[in-house]
N, C-alpha and C. Protein backbone atom coordinates (compact mmCIF):
# COMPACT_ATOMS: atom_id res chain seq x y z
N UNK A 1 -20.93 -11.52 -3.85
CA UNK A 1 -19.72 -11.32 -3.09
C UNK A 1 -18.61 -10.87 -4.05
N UNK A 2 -17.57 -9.98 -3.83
CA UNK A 2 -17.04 -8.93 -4.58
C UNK A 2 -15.49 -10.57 -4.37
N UNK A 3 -15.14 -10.16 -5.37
CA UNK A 3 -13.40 -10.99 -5.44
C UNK A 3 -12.78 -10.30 -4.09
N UNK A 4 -12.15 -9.14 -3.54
CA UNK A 4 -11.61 -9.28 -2.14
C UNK A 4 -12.35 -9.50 -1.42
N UNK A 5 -13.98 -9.80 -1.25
CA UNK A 5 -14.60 -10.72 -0.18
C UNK A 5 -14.34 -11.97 -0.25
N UNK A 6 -13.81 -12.54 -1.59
CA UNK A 6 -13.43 -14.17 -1.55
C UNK A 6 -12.19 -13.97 -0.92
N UNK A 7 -11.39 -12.98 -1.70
CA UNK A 7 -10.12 -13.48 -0.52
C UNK A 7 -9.73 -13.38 0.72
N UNK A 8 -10.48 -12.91 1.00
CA UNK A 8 -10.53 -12.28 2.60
C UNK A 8 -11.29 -13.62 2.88
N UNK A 9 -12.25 -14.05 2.41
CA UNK A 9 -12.75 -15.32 3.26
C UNK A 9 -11.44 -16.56 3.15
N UNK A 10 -11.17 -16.48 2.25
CA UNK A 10 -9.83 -17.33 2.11
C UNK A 10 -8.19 -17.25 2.83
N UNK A 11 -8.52 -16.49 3.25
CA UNK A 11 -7.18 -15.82 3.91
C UNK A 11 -6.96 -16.01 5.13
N UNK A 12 -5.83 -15.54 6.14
CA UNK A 12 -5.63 -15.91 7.36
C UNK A 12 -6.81 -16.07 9.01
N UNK A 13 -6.73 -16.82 9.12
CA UNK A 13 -7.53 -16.82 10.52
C UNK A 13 -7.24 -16.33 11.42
N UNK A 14 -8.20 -16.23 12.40
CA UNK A 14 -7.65 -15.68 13.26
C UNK A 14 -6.94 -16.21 14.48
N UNK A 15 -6.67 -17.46 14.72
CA UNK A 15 -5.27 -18.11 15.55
C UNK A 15 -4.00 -17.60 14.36
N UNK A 16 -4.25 -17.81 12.83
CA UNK A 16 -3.10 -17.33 12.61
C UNK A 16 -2.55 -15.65 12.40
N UNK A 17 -3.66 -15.21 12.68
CA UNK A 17 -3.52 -13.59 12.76
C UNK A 17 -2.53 -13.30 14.08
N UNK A 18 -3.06 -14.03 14.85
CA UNK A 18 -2.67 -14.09 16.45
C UNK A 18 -0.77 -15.08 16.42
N UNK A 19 -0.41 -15.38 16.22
CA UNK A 19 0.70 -16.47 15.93
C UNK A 19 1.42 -15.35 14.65
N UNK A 20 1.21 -14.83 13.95
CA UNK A 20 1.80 -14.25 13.53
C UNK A 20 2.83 -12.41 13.73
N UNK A 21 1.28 -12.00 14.61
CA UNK A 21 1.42 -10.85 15.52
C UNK A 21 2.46 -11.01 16.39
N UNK A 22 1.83 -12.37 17.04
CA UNK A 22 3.75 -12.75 18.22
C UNK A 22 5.09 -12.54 17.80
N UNK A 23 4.93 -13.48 16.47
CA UNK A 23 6.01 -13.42 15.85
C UNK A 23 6.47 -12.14 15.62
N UNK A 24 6.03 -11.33 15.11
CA UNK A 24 6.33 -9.89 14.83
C UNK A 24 6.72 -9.08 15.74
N UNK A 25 5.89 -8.75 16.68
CA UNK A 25 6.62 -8.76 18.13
C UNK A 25 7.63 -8.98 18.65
N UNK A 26 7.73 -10.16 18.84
CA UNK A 26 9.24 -11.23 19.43
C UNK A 26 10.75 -10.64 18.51
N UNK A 27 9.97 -10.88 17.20
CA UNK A 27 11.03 -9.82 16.14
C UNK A 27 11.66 -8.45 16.45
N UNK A 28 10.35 -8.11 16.40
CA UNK A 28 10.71 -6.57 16.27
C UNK A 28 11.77 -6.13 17.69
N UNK A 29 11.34 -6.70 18.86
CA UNK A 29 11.93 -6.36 20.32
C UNK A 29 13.66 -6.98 20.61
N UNK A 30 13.59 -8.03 19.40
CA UNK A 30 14.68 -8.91 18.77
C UNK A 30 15.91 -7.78 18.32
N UNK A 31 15.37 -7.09 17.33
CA UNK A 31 15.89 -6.13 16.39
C UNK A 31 15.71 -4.92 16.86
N UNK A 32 14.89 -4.65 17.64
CA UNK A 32 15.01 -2.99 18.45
C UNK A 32 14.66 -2.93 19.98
N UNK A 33 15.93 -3.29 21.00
CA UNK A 33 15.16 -3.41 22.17
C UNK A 33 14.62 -2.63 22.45
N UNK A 34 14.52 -1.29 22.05
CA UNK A 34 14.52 0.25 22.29
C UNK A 34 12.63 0.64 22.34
N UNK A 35 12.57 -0.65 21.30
CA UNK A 35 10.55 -0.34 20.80
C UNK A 35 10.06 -1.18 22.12
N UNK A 36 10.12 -1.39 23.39
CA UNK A 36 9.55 -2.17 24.06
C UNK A 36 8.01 -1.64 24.10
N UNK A 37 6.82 -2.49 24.73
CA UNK A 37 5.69 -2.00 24.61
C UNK A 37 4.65 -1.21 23.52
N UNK A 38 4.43 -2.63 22.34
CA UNK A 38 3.44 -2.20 21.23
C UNK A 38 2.03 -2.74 21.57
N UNK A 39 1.87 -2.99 22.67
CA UNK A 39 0.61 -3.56 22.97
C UNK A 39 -0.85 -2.60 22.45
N UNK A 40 -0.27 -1.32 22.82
CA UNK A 40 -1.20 -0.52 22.82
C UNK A 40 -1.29 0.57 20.94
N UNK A 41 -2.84 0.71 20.38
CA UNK A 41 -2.14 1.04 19.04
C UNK A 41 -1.75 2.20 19.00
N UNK A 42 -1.28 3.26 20.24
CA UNK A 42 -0.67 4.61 19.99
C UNK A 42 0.89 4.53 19.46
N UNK A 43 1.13 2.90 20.32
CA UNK A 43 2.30 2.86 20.38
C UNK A 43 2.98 2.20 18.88
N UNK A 44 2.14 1.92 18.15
CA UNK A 44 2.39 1.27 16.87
C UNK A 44 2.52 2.89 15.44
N UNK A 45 2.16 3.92 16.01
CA UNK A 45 2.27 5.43 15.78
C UNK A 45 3.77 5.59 15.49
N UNK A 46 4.76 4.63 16.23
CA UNK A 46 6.17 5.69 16.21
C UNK A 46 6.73 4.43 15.44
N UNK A 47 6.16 4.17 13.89
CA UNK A 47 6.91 3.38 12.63
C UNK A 47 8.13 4.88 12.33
N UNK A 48 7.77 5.80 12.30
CA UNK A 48 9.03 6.59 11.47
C UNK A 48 9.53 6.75 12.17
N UNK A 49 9.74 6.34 14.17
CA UNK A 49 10.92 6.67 14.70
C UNK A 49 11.51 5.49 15.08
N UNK A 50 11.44 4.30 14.17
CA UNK A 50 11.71 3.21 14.05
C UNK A 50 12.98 2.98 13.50
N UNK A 51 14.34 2.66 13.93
CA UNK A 51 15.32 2.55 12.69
C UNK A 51 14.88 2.11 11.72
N UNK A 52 15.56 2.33 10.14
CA UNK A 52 15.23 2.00 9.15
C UNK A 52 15.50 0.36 8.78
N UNK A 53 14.38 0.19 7.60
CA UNK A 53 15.12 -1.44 7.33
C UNK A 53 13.79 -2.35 8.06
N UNK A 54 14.40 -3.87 9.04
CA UNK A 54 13.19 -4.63 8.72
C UNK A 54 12.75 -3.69 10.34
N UNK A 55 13.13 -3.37 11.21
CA UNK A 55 11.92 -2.75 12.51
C UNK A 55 11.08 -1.90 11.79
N UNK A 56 11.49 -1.52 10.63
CA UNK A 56 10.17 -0.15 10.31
C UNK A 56 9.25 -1.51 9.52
N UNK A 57 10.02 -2.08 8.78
CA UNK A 57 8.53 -2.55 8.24
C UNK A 57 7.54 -3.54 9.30
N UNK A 58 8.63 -4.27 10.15
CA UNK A 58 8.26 -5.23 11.15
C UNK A 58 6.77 -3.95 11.96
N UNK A 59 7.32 -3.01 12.35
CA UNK A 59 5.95 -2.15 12.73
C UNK A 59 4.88 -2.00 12.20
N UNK A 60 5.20 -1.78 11.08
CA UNK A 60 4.12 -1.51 9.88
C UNK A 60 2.91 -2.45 9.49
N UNK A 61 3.77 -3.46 9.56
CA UNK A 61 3.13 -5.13 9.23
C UNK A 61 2.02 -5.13 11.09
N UNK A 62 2.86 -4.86 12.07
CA UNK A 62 2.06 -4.63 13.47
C UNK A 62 0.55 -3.67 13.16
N UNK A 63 1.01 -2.64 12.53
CA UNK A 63 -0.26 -2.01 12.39
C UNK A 63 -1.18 -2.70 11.32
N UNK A 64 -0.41 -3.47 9.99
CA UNK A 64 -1.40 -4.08 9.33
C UNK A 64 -2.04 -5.33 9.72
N UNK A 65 -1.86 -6.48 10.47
CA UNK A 65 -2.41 -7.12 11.00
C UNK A 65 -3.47 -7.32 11.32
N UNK A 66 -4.10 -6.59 12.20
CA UNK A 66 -5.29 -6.39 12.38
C UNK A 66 -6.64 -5.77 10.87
N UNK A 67 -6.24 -5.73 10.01
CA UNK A 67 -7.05 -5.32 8.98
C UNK A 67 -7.22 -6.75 8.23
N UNK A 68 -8.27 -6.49 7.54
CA UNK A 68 -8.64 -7.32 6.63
C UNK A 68 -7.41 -7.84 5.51
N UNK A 69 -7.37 -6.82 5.13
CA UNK A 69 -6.51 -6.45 3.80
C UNK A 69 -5.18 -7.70 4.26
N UNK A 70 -4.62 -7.72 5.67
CA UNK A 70 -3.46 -8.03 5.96
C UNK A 70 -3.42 -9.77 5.51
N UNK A 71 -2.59 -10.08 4.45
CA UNK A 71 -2.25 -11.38 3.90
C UNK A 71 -2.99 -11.30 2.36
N UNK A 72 -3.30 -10.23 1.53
CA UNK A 72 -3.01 -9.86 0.66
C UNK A 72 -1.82 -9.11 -0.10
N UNK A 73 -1.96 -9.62 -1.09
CA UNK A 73 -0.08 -8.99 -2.26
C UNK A 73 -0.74 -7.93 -2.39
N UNK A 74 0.22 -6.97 -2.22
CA UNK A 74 0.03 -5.37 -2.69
C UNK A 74 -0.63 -4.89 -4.11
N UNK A 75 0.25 -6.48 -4.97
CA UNK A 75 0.14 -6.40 -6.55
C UNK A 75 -1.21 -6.52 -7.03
N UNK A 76 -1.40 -7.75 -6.80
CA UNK A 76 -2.32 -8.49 -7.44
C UNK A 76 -3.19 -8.72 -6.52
N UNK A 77 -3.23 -8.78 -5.29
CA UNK A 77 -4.83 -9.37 -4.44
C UNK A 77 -4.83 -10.08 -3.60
N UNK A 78 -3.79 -11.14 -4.22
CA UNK A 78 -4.24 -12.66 -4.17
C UNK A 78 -3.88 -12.82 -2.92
N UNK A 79 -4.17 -13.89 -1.77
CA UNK A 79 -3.21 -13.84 -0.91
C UNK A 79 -2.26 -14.18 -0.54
N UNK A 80 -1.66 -14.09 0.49
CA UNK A 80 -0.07 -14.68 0.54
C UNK A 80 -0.49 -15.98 1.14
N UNK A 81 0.47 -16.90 1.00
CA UNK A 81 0.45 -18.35 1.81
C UNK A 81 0.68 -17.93 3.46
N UNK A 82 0.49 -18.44 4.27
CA UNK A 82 0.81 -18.57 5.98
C UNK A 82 1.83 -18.98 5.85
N UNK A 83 2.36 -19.98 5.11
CA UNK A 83 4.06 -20.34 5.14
C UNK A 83 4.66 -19.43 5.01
N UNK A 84 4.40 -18.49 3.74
CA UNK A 84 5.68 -17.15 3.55
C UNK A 84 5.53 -16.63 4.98
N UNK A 85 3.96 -16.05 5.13
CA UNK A 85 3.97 -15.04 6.18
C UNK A 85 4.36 -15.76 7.27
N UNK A 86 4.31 -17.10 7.76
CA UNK A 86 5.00 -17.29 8.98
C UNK A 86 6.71 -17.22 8.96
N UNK A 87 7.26 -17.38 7.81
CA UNK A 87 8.77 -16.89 7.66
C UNK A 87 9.27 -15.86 7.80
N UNK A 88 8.43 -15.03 6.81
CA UNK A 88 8.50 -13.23 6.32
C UNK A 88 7.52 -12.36 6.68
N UNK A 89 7.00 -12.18 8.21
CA UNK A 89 5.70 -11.90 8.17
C UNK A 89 5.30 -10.52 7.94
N UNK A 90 6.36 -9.38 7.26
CA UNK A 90 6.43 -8.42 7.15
C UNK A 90 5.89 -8.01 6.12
N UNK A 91 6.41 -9.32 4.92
CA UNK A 91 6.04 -8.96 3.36
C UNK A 91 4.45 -8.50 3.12
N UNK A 92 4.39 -7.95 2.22
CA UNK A 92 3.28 -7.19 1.35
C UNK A 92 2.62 -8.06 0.10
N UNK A 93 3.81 -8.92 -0.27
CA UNK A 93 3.97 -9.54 -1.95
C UNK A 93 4.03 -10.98 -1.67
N UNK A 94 3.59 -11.48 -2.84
CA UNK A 94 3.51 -12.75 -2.90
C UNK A 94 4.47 -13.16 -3.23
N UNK A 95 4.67 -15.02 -3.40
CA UNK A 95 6.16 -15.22 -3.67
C UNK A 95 6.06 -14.88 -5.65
N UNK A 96 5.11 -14.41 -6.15
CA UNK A 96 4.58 -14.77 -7.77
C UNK A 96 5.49 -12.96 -7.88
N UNK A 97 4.68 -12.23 -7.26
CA UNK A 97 4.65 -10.97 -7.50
C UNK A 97 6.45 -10.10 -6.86
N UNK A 98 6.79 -11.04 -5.66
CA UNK A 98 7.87 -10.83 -5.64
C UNK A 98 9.43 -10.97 -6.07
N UNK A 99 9.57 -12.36 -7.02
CA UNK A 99 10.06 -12.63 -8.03
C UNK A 99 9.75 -11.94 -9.27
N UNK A 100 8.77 -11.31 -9.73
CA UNK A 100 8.66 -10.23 -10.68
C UNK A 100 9.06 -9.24 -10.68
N UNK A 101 8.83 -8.79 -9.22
CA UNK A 101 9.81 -7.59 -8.80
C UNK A 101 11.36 -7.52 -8.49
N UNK A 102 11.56 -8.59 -8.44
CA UNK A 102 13.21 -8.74 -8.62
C UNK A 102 13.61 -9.40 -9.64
N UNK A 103 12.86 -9.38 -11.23
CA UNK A 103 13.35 -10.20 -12.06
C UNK A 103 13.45 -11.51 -12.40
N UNK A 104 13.16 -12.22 -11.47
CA UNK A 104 13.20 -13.67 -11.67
C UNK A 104 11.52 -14.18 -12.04
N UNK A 105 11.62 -14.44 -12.83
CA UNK A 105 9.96 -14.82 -13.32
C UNK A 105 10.15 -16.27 -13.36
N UNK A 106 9.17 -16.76 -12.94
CA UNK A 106 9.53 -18.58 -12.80
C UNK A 106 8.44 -19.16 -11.62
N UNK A 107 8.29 -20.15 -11.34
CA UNK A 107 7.95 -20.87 -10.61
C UNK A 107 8.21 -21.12 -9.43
C-alpha cells in the first residue's frame, strides 16, 4: 500500500464528507445568494463566475469533496484534522504547512 493509500485510509469518512459538504453549501448560499442550486456537478462548473475571495474557494472545495485527495495538505500529504476542516472547510493546508506559509513556524 503506497503512503497516499495510508492517508486516504486515514482520512475523512464518509458522514464526515457529507457534514462537511453541508457546511459548504449553507456557506457558500450564506456568502452568494446569487449561486443557488449546486446540487448538480455542472453547476459546480461556474467557480470563475463566482465572486472572488472565500465563494470561489468555498466552490472549489464543493468540487473537491467528493475526491479522494479531499482532506489532504496541498504541501505535504498529510491530512488535515476534521476540526480545521469543520471550521475552514475550504482550506487545502494543514495547520503545520499553513503557519509556514505565513511565517509563523511553531506549534
Amino acid at each position: 500500500m503506497t503512503q497516499l493509500e495510508q492517508r486516504r485510509r486515514r482520512g475523512l469518512s464518509s458522514l464526515q464528507r457529507a457534514e462537511l459538504r453541508r457546511e459548504l453549501e449553507g456557506e457558500l448560499r450564506r456568502l452568494w445568494p446569487g449561486g443557488e442550486g449546486f446540487d448538480d456537478a455542472g453547476d459546480l462548473d461556474r467557480v470563475s463566475s463566482a465572486p472572488p475571495g472565500r465563494p470561489r474557494q468555498i466552490l472549489a472545495a464543493l468540487r473537491r469533496v467528493a475526491r479522494p485527495e479531499f482532506g489532504l495538505c496541498h504541501v505535504c500529504r498529510r491530512a488535515i484534522s476534521y476540526q480545521r476542516l469543520s471550521v475552514l472547510p475550504e482550506t487545502t493546508l494543514c495547520v503545520r504547512c499553513s503557519r509556514h506559509r505565513e511565517g509563523r513556524v511553531g506549534p
